[in-house]
N, C-alpha and C. Protein backbone atom coordinates (compact mmCIF):
# COMPACT_ATOMS: atom_id res chain seq x y z
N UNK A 1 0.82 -1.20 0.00
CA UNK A 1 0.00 0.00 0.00
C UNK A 1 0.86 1.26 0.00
N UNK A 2 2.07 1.20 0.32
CA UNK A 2 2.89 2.47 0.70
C UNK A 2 3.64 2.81 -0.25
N UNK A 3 3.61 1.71 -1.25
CA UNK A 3 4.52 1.93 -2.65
C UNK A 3 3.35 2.63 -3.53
N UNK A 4 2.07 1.94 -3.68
CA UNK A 4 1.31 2.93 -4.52
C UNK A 4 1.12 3.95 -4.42
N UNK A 5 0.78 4.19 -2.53
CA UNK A 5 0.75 5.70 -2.08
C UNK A 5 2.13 6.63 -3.03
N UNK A 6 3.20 6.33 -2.86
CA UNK A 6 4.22 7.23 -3.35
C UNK A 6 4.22 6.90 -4.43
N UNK A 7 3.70 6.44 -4.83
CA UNK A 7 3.84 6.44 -6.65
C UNK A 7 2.40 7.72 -7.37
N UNK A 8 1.45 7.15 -6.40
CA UNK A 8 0.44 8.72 -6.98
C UNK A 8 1.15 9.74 -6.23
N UNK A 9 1.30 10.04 -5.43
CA UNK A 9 2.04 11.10 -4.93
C UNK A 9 3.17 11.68 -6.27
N UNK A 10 4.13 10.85 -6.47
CA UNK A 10 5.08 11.28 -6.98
C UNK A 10 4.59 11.59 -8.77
N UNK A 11 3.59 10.86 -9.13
CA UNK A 11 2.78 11.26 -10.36
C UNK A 11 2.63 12.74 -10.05
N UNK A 12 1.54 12.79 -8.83
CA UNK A 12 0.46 14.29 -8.96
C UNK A 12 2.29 15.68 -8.58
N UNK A 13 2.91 15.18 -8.09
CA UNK A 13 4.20 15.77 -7.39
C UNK A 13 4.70 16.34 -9.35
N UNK A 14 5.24 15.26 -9.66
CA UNK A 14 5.86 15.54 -11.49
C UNK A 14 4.71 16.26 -11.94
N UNK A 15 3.66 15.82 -12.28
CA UNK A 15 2.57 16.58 -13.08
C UNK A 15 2.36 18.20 -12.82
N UNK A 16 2.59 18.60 -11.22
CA UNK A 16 2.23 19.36 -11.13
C UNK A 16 3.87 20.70 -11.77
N UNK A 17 4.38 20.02 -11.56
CA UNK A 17 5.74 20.82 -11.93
C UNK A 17 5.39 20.88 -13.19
N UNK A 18 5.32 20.13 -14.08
CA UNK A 18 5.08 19.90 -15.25
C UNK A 18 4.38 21.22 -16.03
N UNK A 19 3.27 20.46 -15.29
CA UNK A 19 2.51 22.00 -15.64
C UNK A 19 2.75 23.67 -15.26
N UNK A 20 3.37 23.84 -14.12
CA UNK A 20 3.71 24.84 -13.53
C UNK A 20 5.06 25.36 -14.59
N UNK A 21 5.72 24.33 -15.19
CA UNK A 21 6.63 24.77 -16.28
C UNK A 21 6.52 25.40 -17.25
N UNK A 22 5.23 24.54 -17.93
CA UNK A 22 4.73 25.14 -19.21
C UNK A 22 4.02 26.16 -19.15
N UNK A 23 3.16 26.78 -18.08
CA UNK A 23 2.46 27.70 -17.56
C UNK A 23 3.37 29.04 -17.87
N UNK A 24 4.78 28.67 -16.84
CA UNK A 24 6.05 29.52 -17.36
C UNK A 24 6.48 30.09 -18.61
N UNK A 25 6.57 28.92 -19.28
CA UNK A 25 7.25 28.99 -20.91
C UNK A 25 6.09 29.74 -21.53
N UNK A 26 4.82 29.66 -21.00
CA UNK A 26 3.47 29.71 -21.83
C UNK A 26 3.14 31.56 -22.09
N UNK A 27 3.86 32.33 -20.94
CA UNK A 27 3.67 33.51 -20.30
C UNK A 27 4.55 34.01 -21.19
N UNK A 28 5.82 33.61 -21.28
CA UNK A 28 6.82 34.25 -21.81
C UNK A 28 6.55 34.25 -23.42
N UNK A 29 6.44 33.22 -23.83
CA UNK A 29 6.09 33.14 -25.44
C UNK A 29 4.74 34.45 -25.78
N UNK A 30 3.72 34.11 -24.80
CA UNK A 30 2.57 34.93 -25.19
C UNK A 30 2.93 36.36 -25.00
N UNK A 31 3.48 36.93 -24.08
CA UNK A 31 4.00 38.19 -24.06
C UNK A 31 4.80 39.01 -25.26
N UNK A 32 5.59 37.93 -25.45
CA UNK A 32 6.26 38.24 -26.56
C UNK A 32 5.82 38.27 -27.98
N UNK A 33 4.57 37.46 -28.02
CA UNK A 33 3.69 37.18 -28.87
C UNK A 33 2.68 38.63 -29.55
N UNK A 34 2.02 39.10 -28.16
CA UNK A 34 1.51 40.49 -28.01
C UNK A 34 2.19 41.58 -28.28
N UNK A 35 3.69 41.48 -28.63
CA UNK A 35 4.73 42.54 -28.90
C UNK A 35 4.67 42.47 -30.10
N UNK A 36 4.06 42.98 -31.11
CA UNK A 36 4.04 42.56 -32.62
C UNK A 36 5.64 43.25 -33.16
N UNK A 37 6.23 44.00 -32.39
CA UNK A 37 6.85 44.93 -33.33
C UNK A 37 8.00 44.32 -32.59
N UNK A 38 8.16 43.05 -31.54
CA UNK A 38 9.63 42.89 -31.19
C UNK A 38 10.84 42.72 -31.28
N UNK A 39 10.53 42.04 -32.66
CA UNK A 39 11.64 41.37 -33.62
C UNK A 39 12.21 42.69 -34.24
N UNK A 40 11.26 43.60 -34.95
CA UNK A 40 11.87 44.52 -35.77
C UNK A 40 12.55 45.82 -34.55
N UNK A 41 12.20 45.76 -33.31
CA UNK A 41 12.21 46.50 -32.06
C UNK A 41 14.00 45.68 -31.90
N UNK A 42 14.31 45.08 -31.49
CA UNK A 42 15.42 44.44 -31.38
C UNK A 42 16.33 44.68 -32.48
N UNK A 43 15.65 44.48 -33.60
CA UNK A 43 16.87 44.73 -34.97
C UNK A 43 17.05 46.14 -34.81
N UNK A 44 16.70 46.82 -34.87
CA UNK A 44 16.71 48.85 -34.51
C UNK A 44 17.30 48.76 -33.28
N UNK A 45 17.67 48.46 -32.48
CA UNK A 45 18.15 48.75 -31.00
C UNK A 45 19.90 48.13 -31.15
N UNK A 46 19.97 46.75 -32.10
CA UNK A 46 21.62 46.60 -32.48
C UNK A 46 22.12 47.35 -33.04
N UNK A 47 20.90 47.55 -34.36
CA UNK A 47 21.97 48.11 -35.69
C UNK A 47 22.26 49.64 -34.70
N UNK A 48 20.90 50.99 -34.10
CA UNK A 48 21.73 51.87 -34.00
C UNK A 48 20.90 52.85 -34.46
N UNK A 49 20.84 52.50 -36.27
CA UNK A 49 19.92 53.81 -36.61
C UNK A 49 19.04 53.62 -36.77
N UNK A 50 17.96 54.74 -37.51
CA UNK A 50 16.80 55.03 -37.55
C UNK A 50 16.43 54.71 -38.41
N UNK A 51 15.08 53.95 -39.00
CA UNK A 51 14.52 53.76 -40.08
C UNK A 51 13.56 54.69 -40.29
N UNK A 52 12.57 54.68 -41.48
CA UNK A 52 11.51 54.69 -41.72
C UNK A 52 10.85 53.67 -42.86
N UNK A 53 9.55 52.76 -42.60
CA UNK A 53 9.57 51.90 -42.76
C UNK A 53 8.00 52.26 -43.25
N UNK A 54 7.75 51.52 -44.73
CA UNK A 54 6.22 52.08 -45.08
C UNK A 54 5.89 50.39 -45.36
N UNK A 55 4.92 49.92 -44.74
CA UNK A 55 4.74 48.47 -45.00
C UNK A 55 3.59 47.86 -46.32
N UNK A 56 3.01 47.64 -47.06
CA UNK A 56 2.25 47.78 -47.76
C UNK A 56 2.01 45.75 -48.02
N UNK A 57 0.51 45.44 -47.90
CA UNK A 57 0.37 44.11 -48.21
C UNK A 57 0.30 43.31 -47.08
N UNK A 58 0.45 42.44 -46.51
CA UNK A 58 0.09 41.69 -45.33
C UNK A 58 0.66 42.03 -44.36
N UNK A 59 -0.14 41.20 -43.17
CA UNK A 59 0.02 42.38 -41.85
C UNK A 59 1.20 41.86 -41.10
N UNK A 60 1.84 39.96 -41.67
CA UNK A 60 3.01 39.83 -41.25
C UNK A 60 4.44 40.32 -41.87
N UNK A 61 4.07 41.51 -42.59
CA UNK A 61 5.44 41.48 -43.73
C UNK A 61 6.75 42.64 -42.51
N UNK A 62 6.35 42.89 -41.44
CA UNK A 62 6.98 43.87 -40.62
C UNK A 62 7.64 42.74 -39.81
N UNK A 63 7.57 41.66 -39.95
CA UNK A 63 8.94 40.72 -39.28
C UNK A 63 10.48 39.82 -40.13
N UNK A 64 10.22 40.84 -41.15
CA UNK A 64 11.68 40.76 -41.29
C UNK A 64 11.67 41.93 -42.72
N UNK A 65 13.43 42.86 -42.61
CA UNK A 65 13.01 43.99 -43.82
C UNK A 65 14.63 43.60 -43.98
N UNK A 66 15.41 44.28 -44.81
CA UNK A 66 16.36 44.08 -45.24
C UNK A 66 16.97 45.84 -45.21
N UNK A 67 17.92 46.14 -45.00
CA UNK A 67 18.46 47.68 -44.75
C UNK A 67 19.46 48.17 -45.89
């Protein structure tokens, strides 16, 4: 009886980490997700200078431009 006991234990014990992980990873992706402009926000902050940038045609074409 004391081996099954610690065996659900140690299931609900992993599972719950488990989830508490991806919960983690889940926050960070979506945040970053909601940042539409992060990628091109990051490329402007290495290179330095200033663009101006007129986008025309679909609404993903602002994640990647060429300088």
């Amino acid at each position: 009886m004391k081996i099954i006991l610690k065996r659900i234990i140690a299931c609900v014990v992993f599972t719950a980490i488990v989830i508490f992980l991806i919960g983690q990873a889940n926050e960070i992706l979506i945040s970053k997700t909601y940042n539409r402009y992060y990628i091109m926000d990051q490329a402007i902050e290495e290179d330095g200078r200033d663009y101006e940038v007129q986008i025309f045609g679909a609404c993903h074409s602002y994640t990647s431009f060429n300088a």
